[in-house]
Protein backbone atom coordinates (compact mmCIF):
# COMPACT_ATOMS: atom_id res chain seq x y z
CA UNK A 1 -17.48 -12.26 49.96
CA UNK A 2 -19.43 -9.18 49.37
CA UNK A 3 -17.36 -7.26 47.20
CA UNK A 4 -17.25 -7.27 43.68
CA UNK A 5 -13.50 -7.16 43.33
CA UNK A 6 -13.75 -10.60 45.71
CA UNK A 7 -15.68 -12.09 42.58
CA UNK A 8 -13.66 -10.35 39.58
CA UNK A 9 -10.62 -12.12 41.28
CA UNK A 10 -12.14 -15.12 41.19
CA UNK A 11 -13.16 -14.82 37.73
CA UNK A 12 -9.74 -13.99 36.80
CA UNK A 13 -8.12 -16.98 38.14
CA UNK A 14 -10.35 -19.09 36.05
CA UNK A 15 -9.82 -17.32 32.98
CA UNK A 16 -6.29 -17.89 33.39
CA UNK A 17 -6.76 -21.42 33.84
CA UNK A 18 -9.33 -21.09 30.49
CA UNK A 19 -12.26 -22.31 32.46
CA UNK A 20 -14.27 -19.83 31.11
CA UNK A 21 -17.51 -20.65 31.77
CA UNK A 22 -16.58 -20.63 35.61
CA UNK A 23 -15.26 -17.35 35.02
CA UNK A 24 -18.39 -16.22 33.38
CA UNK A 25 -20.18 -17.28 36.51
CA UNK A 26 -17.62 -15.46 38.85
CA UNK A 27 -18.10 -12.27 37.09
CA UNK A 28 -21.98 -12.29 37.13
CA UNK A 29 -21.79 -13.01 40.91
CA UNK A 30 -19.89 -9.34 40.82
CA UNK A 31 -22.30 -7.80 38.71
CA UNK A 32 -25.33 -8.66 41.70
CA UNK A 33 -23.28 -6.60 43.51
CA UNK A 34 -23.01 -3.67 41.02
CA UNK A 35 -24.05 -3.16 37.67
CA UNK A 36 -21.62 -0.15 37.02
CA UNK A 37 -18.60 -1.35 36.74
CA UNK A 38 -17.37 -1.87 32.99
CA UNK A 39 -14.57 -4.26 33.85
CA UNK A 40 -17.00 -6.77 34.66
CA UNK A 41 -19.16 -6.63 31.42
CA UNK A 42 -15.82 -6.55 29.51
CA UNK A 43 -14.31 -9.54 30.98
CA UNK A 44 -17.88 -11.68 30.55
CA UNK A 45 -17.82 -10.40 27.04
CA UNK A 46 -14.13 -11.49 26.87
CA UNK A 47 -14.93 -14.55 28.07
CA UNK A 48 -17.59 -15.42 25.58
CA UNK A 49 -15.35 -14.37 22.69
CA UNK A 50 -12.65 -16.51 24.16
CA UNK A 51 -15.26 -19.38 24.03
CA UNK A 52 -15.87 -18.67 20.36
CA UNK A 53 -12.40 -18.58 19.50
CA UNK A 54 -10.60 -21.91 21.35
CA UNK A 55 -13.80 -23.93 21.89
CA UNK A 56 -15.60 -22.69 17.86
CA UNK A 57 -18.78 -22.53 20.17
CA UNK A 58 -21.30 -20.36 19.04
CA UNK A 59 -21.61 -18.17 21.68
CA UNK A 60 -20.79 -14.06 19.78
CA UNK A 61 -24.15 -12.53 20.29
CA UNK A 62 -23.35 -13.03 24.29
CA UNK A 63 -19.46 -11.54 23.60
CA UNK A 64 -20.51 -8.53 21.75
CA UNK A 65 -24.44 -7.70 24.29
CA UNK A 66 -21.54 -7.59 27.00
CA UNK A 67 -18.84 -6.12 24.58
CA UNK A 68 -21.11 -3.42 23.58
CA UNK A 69 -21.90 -2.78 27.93
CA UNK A 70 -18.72 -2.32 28.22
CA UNK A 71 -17.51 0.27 25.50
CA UNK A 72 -20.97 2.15 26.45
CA UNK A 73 -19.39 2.50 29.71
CA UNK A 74 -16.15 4.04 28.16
CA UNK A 75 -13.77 0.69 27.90
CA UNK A 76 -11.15 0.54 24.99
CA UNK A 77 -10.11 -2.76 25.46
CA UNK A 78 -13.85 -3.64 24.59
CA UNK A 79 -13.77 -1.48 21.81
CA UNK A 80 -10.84 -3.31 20.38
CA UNK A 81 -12.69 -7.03 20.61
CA UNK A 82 -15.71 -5.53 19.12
CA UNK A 83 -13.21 -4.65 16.20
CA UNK A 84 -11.83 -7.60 15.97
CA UNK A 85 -15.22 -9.07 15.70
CA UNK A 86 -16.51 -6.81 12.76
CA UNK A 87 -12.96 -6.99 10.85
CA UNK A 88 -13.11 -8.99 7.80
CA UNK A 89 -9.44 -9.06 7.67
CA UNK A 90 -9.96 -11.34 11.47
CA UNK A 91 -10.99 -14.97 11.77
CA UNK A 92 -13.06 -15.70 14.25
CA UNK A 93 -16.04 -18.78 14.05
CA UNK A 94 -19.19 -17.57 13.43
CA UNK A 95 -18.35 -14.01 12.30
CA UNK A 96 -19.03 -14.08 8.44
CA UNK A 97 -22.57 -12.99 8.78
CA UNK A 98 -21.89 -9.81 10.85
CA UNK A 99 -18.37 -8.85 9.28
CA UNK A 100 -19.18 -5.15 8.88
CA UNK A 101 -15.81 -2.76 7.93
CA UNK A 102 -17.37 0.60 8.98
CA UNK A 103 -17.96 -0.56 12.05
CA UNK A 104 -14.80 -2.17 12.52
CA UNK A 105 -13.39 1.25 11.99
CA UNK A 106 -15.63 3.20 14.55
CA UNK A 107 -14.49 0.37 17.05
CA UNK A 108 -10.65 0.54 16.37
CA UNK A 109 -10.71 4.52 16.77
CA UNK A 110 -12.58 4.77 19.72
CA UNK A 111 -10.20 2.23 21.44
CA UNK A 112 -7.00 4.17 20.38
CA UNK A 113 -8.50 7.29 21.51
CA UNK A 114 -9.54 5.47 25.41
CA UNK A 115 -7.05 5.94 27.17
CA UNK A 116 -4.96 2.69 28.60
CA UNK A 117 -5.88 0.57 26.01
CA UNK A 118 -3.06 -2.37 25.64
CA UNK A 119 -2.99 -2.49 22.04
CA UNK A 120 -3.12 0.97 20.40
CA UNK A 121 -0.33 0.29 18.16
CA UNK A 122 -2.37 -3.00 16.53
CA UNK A 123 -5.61 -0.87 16.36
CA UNK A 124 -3.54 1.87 14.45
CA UNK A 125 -2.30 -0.98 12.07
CA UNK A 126 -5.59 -2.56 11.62
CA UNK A 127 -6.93 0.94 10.54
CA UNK A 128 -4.56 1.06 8.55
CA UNK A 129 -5.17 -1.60 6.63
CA UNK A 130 -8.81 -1.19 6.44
CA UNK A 131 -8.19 2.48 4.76
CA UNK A 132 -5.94 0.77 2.30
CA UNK A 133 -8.66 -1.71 1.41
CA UNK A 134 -10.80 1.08 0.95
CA UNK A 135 -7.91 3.20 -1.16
CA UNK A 136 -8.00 6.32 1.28
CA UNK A 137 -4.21 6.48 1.35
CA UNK A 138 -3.72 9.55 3.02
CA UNK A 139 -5.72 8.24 5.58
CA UNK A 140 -3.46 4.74 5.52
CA UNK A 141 -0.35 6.47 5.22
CA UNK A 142 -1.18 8.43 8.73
CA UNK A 143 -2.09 6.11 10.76
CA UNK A 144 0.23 3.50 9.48
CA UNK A 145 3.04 5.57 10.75
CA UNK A 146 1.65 6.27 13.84
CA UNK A 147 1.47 2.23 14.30
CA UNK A 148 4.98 2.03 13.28
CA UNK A 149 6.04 4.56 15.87
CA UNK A 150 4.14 3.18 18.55
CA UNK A 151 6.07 -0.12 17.54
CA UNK A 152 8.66 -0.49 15.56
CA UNK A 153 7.53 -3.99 14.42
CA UNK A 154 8.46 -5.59 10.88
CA UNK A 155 5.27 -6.01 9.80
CA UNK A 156 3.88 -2.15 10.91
CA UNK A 157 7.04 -0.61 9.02
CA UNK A 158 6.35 -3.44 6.01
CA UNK A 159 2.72 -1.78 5.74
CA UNK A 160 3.66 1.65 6.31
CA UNK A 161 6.34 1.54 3.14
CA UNK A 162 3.84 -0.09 1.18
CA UNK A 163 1.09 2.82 1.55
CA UNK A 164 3.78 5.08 0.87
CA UNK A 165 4.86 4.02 -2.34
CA UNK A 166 1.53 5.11 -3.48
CA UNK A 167 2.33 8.55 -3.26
CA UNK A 168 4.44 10.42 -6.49
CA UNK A 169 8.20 10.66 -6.15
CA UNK A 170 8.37 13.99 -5.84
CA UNK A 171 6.29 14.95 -3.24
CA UNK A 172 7.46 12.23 -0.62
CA UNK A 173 10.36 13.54 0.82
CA UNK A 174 7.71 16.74 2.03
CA UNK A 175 5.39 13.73 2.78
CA UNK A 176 7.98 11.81 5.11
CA UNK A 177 8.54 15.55 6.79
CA UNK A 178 5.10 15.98 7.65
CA UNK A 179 4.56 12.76 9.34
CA UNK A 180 7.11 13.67 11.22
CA UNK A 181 4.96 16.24 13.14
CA UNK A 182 2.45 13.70 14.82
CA UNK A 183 3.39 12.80 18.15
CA UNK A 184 -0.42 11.35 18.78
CA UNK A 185 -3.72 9.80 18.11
CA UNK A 186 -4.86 13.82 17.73
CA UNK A 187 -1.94 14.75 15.27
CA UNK A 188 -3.34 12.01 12.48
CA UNK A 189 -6.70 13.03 12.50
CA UNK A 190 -5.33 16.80 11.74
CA UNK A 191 -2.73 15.77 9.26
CA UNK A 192 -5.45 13.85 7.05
CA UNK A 193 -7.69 16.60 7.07
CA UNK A 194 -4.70 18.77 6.41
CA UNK A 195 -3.23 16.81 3.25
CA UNK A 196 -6.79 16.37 2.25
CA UNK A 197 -7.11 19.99 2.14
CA UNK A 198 -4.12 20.89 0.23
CA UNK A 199 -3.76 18.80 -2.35
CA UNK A 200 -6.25 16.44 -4.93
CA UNK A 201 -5.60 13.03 -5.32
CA UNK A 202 -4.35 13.26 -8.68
CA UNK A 203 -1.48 15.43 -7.00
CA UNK A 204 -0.10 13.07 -4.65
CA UNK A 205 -1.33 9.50 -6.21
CA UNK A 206 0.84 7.31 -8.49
CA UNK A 207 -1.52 5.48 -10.41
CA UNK A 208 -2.68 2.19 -8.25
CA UNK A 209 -1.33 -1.14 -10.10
CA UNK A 210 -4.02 -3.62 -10.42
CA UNK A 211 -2.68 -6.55 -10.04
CA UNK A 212 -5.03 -8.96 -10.84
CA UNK A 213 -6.06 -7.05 -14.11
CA UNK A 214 -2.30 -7.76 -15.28
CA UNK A 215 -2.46 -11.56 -14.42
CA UNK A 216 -5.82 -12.28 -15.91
CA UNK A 217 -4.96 -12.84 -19.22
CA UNK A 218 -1.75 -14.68 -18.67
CA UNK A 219 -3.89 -16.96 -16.37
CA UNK A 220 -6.78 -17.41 -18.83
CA UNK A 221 -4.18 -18.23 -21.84
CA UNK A 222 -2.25 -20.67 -19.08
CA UNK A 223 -5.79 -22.28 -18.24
CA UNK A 224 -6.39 -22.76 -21.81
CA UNK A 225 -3.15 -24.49 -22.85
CA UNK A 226 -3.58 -27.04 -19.73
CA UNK A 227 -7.29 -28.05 -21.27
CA UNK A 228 -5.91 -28.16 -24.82
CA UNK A 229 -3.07 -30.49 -23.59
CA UNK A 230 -5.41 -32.48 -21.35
CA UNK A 231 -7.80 -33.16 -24.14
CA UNK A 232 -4.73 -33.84 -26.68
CA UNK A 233 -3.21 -36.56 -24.32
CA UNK A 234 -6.96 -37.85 -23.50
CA UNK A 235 -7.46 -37.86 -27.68
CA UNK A 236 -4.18 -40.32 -27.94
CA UNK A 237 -4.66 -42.17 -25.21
CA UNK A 238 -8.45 -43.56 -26.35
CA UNK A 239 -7.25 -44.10 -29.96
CA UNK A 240 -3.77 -45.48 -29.80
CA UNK A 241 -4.09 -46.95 -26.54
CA UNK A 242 -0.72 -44.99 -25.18
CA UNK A 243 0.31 -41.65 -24.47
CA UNK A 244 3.65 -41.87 -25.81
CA UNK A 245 2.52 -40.19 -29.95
CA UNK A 246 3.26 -37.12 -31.66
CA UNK A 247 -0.67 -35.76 -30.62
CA UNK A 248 0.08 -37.41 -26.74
CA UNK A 249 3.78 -35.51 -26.50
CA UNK A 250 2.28 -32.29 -27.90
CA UNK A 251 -0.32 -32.57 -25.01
CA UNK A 252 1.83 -33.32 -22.73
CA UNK A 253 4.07 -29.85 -23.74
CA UNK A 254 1.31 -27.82 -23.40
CA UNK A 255 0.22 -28.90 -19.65
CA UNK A 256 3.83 -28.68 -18.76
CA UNK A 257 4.16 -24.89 -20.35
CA UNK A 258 0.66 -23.74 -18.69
CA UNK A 259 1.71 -25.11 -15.58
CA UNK A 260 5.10 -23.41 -15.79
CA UNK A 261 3.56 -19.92 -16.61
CA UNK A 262 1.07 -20.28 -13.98
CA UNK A 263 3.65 -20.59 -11.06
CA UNK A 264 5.11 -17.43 -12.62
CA UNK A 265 2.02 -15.83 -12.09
CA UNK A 266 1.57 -16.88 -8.74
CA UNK A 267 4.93 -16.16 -8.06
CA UNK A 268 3.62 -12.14 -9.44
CA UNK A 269 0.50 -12.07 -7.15
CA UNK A 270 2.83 -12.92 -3.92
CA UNK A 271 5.37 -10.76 -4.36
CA UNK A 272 2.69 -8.21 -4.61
CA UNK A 273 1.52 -8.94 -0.88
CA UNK A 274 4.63 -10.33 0.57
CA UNK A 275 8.07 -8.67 -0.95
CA UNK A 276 7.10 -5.46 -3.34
CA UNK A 277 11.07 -5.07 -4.05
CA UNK A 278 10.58 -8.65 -6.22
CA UNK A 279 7.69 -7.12 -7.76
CA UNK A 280 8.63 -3.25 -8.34
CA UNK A 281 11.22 -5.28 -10.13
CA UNK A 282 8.85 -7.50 -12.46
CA UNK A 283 6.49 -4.32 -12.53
CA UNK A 284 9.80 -2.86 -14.01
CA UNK A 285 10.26 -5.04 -16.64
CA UNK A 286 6.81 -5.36 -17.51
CA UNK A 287 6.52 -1.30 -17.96
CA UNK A 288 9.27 -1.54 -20.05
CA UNK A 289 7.96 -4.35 -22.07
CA UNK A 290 5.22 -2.86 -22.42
CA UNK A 291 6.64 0.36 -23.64
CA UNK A 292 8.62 -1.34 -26.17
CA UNK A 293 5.34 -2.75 -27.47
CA UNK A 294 3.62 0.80 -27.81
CA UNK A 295 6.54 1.98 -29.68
CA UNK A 296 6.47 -1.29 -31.98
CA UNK A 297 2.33 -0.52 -32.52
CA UNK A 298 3.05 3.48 -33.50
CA UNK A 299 5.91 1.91 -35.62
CA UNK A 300 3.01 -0.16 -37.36
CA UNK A 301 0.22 2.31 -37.82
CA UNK A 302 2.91 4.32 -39.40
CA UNK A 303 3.54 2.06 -42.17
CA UNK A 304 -0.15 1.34 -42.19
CA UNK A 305 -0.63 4.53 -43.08
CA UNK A 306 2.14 4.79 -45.69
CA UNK A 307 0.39 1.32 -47.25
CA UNK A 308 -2.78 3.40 -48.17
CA UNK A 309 -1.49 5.15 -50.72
CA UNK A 310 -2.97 4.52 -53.88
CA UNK A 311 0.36 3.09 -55.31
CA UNK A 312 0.13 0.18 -53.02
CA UNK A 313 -1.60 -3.35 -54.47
CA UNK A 314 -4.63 -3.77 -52.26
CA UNK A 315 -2.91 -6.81 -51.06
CA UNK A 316 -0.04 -5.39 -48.49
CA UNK A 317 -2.14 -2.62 -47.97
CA UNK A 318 -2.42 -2.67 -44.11
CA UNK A 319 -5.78 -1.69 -42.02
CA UNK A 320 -5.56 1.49 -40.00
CA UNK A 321 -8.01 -0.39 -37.65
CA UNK A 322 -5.82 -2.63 -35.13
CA UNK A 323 -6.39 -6.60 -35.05
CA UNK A 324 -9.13 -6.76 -32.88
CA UNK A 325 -7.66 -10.04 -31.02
CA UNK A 326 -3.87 -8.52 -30.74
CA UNK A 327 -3.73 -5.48 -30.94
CA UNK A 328 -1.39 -5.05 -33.59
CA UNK A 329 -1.53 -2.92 -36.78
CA UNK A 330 -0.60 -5.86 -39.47
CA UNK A 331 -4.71 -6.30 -40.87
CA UNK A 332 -4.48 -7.06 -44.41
CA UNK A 333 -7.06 -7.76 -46.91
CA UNK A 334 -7.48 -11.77 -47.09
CA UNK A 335 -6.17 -13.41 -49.99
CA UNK A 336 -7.13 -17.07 -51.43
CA UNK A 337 -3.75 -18.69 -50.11
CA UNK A 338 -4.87 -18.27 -46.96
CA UNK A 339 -7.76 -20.43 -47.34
CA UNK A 340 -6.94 -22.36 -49.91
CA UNK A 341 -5.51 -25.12 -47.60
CA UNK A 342 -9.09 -25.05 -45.36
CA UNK A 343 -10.89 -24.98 -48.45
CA UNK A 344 -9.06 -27.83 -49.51
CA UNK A 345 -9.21 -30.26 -46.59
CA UNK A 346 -12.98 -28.91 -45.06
CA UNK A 347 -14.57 -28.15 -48.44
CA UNK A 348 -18.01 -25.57 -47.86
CA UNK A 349 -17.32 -26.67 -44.42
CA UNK A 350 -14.54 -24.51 -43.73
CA UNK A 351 -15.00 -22.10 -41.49
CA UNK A 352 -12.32 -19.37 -43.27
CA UNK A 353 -14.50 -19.17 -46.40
CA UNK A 354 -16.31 -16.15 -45.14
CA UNK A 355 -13.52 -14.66 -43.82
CA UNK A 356 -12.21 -11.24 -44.94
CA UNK A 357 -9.49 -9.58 -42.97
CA UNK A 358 -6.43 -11.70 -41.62
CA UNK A 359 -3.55 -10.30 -38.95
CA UNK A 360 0.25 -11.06 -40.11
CA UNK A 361 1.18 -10.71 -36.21
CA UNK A 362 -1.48 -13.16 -34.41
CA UNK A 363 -2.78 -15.39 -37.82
CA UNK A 364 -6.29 -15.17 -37.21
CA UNK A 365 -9.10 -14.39 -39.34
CA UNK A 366 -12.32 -12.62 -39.53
């Protein structure tokens, strides 16, 4: 048995049979024989990472020393489990130290561009989503299609429509034309640099929804509800020995409306990753809601203005400053009804005595 084929055989039949550590040994035998053959450091390396992932065995810096052999001597199929390796976006045990997206990149394009690689369409996808991470969507957009030709797979065409809904209305039918023209890996690199070239960002970019900036303050207000019920229920609980009281039910109200609005916001984030017709939907009624309330606020500082004139008593004369806690244009001067109650109850100890401006819309003070 003096040929390495004899022993990369061998190797292979235990790797089938996930003995890989007797496939390990098989392929080393080969490697005695000649050290020039990258299919041999590839499949140790394989091995290795194969070890990592089924067995959680910490055994990476042996799957990428014989990775990296292997792509050095020109093999894409190494190339793609170095990428895997480096993607954050990837699981694998004992990875979270050396995650590293740029190179995940360089290791994804030089296995698409290899030739016989057995996974160029998941490579093209994986850039894909690394670029969109990054917000290069021209570079997304490309490469996504060229995954979703490749394969015509759910998820490829999911991400491709998703990076093309970035791009203005009115430019993507001339987008969808010019993907048209690549045919391969060549053809993307070109078109990038091509729409790169021709047009700025602000061009061919709708503005990027930020998700997470439109939740926040739902989520805080839902977060702050739950305590305010939790302590309320807690409060009756200790002094009346029973949750069942107006302070207890109250409580209880407020958990169950912060838990309520906190499944619709959780129900927002998903449909943002998982079914963006469900949320181009909410996103629609949110825009409009939110146009309705700029319209109310230029409504307001209209007849804030108007309450400035001199014929106006001081005390409906509205602020042209907006409440600094809403938003809204209904600041008035504060007058003693609305601390007389405070005063009353707290004496010096209230904590509106000091207060000088008060909003019609929100109620608060300052």
């Amino acid at each position: 048995m003096n040929d390495w084929k004899n022993f990369n055989e061998k190797g292979n039949e235990c790797f089938n049979n996930k003995k890989f550590l007797d496939a390990i040994q098989w392929y080393k035998k080969g490697l005695e024989i000649t050290s020039e053959v990258s299919t041999l450091y590839y499949n140790i390396g394989n091995s290795y990472l194969n070890i990592v992932e089924i067995h959680k065995k910490d055994e990476i810096k042996a799957a990428i020393v014989y990775l990296s052999k292997a792509c050095k001597m020109g093999h894409s199929s190494a190339n793609y489990c170095l990428a895997k390796i480096y993607d954050p976006k990837i699981n694998i045990p004992h990875t979270t130290k050396i995650k590293n997206t740029d190179l995940a990149l360089m290791h994804y394009k030089e296995s698409v561009y290899e030739e016989g690689t057995h996974s160029v369409y998941s490579a093209c996808n994986n850039i894909a989503v690394i670029y969109g991470e990054k917000k290069q969507y021209i570079e997304a957009l490309c490469w996504s299609y060229y995954a979703k030709k490749t394969n015509e797979s759910p998820i490829f065409s999911q991400n491709h429509n998703i990076y093309l809904k970035k791009f203005k209305e009115e430019i993507k039918e001339e987008i969808i034309e010019s993907l048209k023209l690549i045919n391969n890996i060549t053809d993307v690199e070109i078109l990038i640099n091509a729409m790169k070239e021709t047009a700025s960002e602000d061009e061919l970019f709708e503005k990027d929804i930020d998700v997470h900036a439109i939740v926040a303050k739902p989520k805080e207000d839902s977060s702050a509800r739950i305590a305010i019920g939790v302590f309320m229920v807690v409060i009756s609980f200790i002094i009346s020995g029973r949750v069942v009281s107006i302070v207890g039910v109250i409580g209880v109200i407020l958990i169950v409306a912060g838990m309520y609005s906190f499944i619709k916001i959780n129900e927002i984030e998903d449909s943002y990753y998982n079914d963006r017709q469900k949320f181009d939907k909410i996103m629609g009624a949110y825009k409009k809601e939110k146009k309705d309330k700029l319209k109310k606020l230029e409504e307001e500082k209209r007849i804030a203005i108007e309450s400035q004139k001199s014929s106006v008593p001081w005390e409906v004369r509205y602020m042209l400053e907006p409440c600094k806690y809403c938003g809204h244009y209904k600041v008035r001067y504060a007058k003693w009804e609305d601390k007389s109650l405070s005063v009353a109850f707290w004496g010096i100890a209230s904590g509106k005595i000091g207060k000088n401006y008060k909003c019609e819309y929100c109620g608060k003070m300052w």
